[in-house]
C-alpha atoms as a PDB file:
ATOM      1  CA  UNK A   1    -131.662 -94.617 -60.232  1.00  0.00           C
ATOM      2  CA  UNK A   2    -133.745 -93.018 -62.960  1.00  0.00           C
ATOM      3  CA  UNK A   3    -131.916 -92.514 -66.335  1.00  0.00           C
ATOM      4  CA  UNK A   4    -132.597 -88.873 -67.672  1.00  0.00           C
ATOM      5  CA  UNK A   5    -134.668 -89.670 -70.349  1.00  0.00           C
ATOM      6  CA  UNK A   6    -136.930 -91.362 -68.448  1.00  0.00           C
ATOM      7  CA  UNK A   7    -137.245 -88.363 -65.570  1.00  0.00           C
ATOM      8  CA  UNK A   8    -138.134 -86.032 -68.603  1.00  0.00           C
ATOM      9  CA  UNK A   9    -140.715 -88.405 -69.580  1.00  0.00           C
ATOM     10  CA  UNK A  10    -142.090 -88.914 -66.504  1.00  0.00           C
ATOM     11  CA  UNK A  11    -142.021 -85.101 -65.550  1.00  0.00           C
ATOM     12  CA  UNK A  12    -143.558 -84.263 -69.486  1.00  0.00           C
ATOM     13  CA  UNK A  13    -146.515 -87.093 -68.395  1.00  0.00           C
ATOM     14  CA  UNK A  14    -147.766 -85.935 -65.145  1.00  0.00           C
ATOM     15  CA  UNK A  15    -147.980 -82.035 -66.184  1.00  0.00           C
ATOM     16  CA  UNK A  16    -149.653 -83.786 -69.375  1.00  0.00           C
ATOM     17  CA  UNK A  17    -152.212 -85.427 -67.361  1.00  0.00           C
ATOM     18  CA  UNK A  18    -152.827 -83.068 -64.818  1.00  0.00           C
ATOM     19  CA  UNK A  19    -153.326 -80.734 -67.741  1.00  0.00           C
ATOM     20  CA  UNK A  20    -156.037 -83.378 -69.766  1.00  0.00           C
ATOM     21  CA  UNK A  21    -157.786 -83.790 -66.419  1.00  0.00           C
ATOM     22  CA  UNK A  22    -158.000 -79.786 -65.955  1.00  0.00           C
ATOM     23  CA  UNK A  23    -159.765 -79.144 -69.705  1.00  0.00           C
ATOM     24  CA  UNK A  24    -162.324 -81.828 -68.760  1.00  0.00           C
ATOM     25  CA  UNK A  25    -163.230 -79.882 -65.724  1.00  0.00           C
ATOM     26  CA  UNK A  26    -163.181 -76.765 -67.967  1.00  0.00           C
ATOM     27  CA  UNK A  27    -165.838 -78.301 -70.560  1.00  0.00           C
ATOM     28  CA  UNK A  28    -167.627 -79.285 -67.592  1.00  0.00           C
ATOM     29  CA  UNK A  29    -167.400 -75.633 -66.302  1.00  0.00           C
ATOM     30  CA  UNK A  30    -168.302 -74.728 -69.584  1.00  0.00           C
ATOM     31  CA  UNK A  31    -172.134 -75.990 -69.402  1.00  0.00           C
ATOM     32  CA  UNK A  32    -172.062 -74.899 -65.782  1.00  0.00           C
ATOM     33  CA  UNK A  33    -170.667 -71.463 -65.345  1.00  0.00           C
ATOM     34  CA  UNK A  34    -171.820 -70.912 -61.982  1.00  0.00           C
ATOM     35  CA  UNK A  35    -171.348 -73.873 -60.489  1.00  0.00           C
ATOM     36  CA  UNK A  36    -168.335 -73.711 -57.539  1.00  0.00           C
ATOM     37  CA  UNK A  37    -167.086 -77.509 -56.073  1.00  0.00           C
ATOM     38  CA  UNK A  38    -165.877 -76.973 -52.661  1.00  0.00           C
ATOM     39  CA  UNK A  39    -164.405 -80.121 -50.549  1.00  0.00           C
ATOM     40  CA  UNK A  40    -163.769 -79.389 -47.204  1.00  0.00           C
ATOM     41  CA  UNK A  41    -160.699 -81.070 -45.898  1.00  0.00           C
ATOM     42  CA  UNK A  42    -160.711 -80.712 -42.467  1.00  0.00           C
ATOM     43  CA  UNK A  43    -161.873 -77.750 -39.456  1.00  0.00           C
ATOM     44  CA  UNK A  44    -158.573 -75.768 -38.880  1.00  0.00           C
ATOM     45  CA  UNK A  45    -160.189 -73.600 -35.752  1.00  0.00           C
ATOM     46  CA  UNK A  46    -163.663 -74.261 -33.875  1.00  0.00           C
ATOM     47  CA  UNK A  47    -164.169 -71.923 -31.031  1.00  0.00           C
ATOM     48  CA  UNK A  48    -167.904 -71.197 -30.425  1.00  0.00           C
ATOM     49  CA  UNK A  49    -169.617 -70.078 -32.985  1.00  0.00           C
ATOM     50  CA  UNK A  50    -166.185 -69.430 -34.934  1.00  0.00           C
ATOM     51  CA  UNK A  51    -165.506 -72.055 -37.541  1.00  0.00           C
ATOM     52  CA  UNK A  52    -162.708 -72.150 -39.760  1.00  0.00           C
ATOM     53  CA  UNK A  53    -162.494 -75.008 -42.460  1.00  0.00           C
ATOM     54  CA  UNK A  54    -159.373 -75.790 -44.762  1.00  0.00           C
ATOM     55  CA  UNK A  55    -161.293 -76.206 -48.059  1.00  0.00           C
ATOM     56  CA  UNK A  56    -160.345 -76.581 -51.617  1.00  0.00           C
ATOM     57  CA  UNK A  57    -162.776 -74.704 -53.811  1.00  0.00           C
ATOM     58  CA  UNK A  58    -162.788 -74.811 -57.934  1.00  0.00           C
ATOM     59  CA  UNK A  59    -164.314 -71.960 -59.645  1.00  0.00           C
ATOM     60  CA  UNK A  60    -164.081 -70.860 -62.942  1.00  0.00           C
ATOM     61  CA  UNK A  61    -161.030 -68.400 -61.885  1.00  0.00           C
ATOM     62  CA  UNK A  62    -159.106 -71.021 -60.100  1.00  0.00           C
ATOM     63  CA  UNK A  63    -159.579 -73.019 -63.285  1.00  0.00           C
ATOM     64  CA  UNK A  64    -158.597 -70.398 -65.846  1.00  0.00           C
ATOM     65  CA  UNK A  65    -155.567 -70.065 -63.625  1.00  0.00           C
ATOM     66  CA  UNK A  66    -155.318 -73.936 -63.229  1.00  0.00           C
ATOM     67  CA  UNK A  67    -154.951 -74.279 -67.665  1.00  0.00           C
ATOM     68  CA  UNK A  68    -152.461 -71.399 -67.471  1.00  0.00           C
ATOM     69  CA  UNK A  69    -149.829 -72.583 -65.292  1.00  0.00           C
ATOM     70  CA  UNK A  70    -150.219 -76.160 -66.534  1.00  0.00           C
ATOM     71  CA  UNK A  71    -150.392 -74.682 -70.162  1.00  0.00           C
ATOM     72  CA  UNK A  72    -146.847 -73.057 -70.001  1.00  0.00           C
ATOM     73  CA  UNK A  73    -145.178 -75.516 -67.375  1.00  0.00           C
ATOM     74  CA  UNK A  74    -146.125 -78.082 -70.024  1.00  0.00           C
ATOM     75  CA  UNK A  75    -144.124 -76.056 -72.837  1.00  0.00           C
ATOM     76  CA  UNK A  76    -141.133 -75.378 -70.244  1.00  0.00           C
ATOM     77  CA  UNK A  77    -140.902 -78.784 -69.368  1.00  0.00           C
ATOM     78  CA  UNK A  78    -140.625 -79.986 -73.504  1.00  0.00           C
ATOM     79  CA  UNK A  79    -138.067 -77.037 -74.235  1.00  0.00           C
ATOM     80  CA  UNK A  80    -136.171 -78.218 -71.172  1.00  0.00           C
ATOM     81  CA  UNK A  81    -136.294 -81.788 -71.611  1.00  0.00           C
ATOM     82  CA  UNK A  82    -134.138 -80.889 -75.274  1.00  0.00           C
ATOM     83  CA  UNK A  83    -132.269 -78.008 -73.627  1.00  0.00           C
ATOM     84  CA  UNK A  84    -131.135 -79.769 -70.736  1.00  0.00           C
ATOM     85  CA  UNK A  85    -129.833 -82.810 -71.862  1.00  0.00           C
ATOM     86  CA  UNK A  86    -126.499 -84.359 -70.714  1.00  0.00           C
ATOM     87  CA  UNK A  87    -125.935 -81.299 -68.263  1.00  0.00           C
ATOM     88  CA  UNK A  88    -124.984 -81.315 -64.800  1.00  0.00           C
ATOM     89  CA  UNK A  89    -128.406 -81.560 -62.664  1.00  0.00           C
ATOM     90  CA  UNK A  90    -130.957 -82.025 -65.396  1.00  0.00           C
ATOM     91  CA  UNK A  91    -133.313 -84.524 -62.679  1.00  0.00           C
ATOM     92  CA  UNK A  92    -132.773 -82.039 -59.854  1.00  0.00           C
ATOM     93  CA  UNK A  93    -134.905 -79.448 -62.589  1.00  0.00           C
ATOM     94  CA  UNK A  94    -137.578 -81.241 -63.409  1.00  0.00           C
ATOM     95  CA  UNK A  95    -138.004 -82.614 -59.339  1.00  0.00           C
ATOM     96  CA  UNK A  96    -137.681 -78.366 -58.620  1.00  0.00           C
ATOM     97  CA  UNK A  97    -140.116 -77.484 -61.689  1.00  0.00           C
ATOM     98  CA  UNK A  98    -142.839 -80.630 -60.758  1.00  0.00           C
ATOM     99  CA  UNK A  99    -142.626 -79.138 -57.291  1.00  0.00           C
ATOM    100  CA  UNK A 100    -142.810 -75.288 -58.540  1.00  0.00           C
ATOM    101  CA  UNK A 101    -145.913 -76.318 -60.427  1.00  0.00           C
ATOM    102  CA  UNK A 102    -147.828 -78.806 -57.928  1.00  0.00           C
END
Protein backbone atom coordinates (compact mmCIF):
# COMPACT_ATOMS: atom_id res chain seq x y z
CA UNK A 1 0.00 0.00 0.00
CA UNK A 2 0.66 3.72 -0.20
CA UNK A 3 2.12 5.31 3.01
CA UNK A 4 0.17 8.62 3.85
CA UNK A 5 2.68 10.91 3.09
CA UNK A 6 3.10 9.81 -0.10
CA UNK A 7 -0.97 9.84 -1.00
CA UNK A 8 -0.83 13.60 0.13
CA UNK A 9 1.93 14.12 -2.19
CA UNK A 10 0.60 12.51 -4.88
CA UNK A 11 -2.97 14.07 -4.40
CA UNK A 12 -1.04 17.87 -3.75
CA UNK A 13 0.85 16.97 -7.44
CA UNK A 14 -1.89 16.15 -9.72
CA UNK A 15 -4.28 19.19 -8.56
CA UNK A 16 -0.76 21.07 -8.96
CA UNK A 17 -0.41 20.06 -12.44
CA UNK A 18 -3.74 20.09 -13.60
CA UNK A 19 -3.72 23.59 -12.18
CA UNK A 20 -0.10 24.69 -14.20
CA UNK A 21 -1.62 23.14 -17.31
CA UNK A 22 -5.01 25.27 -16.81
CA UNK A 23 -3.01 28.95 -16.49
CA UNK A 24 -1.19 28.03 -19.73
CA UNK A 25 -4.46 27.64 -21.45
CA UNK A 26 -5.53 30.88 -19.69
CA UNK A 27 -2.43 32.98 -21.16
CA UNK A 28 -3.27 31.36 -24.26
CA UNK A 29 -6.94 32.53 -23.83
CA UNK A 30 -5.53 35.63 -22.92
CA UNK A 31 -4.21 36.66 -26.59
CA UNK A 32 -7.29 34.91 -27.92
CA UNK A 33 -10.40 35.94 -26.15
CA UNK A 34 -12.76 34.65 -28.54
CA UNK A 35 -11.41 31.73 -29.47
CA UNK A 36 -13.70 28.43 -28.17
CA UNK A 37 -11.77 24.65 -28.61
CA UNK A 38 -14.42 22.16 -28.99
CA UNK A 39 -13.43 18.23 -29.38
CA UNK A 40 -16.12 16.18 -30.18
CA UNK A 41 -15.97 12.85 -28.50
CA UNK A 42 -18.34 10.83 -29.98
CA UNK A 43 -22.37 11.18 -31.68
CA UNK A 44 -24.66 10.33 -28.65
CA UNK A 45 -28.08 10.36 -30.97
CA UNK A 46 -28.30 10.46 -34.97
CA UNK A 47 -31.81 10.23 -36.16
CA UNK A 48 -32.31 12.09 -39.50
CA UNK A 49 -31.42 15.24 -39.57
CA UNK A 50 -31.14 15.20 -35.58
CA UNK A 51 -27.57 15.03 -34.40
CA UNK A 52 -26.46 15.04 -31.00
CA UNK A 53 -22.60 15.02 -30.24
CA UNK A 54 -20.95 14.53 -26.68
CA UNK A 55 -18.38 17.37 -26.94
CA UNK A 56 -16.02 18.99 -24.60
CA UNK A 57 -15.86 22.70 -25.28
CA UNK A 58 -13.25 25.32 -23.45
CA UNK A 59 -14.25 28.83 -23.35
CA UNK A 60 -13.12 31.50 -21.41
CA UNK A 61 -16.05 30.74 -18.71
CA UNK A 62 -15.32 27.12 -18.44
CA UNK A 63 -11.75 28.25 -17.86
CA UNK A 64 -12.35 30.95 -15.26
CA UNK A 65 -14.32 28.22 -13.58
CA UNK A 66 -11.56 25.59 -14.41
CA UNK A 67 -8.62 28.09 -12.17
CA UNK A 68 -11.29 28.41 -9.46
CA UNK A 69 -12.00 25.02 -8.44
CA UNK A 70 -8.40 23.93 -9.02
CA UNK A 71 -7.31 27.23 -7.19
CA UNK A 72 -9.10 26.33 -3.84
CA UNK A 73 -8.98 22.38 -4.14
CA UNK A 74 -5.24 23.07 -4.34
CA UNK A 75 -5.34 25.09 -0.88
CA UNK A 76 -7.81 22.33 0.68
CA UNK A 77 -5.71 19.67 -0.28
CA UNK A 78 -2.27 21.52 1.56
CA UNK A 79 -4.42 22.45 4.76
CA UNK A 80 -5.60 18.84 4.74
CA UNK A 81 -2.52 17.11 4.03
CA UNK A 82 -1.24 18.95 7.75
CA UNK A 83 -4.72 18.64 9.27
CA UNK A 84 -5.24 15.19 8.54
CA UNK A 85 -2.33 13.51 9.49
CA UNK A 86 -2.21 10.23 11.50
CA UNK A 87 -6.17 10.14 11.57
CA UNK A 88 -8.39 7.42 10.82
CA UNK A 89 -9.10 7.57 6.85
CA UNK A 90 -6.77 10.32 5.77
CA UNK A 91 -6.20 8.27 1.95
CA UNK A 92 -9.94 7.61 1.70
CA UNK A 93 -10.04 11.94 1.68
CA UNK A 94 -7.82 12.74 -0.66
CA UNK A 95 -9.19 9.52 -3.18
CA UNK A 96 -12.99 11.36 -2.27
CA UNK A 97 -11.52 15.06 -2.79
CA UNK A 98 -9.31 13.96 -6.26
CA UNK A 99 -12.62 12.48 -7.31
CA UNK A 100 -14.84 15.62 -6.04
CA UNK A 101 -12.52 17.77 -8.10
CA UNK A 102 -11.88 15.64 -11.44
Amino acid sequence: TISEKNTSNIAICSIFISLIITFFYAIHFTNYPSQIFTQNLFNLISVDKLNIDFSLILDGLSLSMLSMILGVGLLIHIFSSWYMKNKEGYSRFFAYTNLFIS
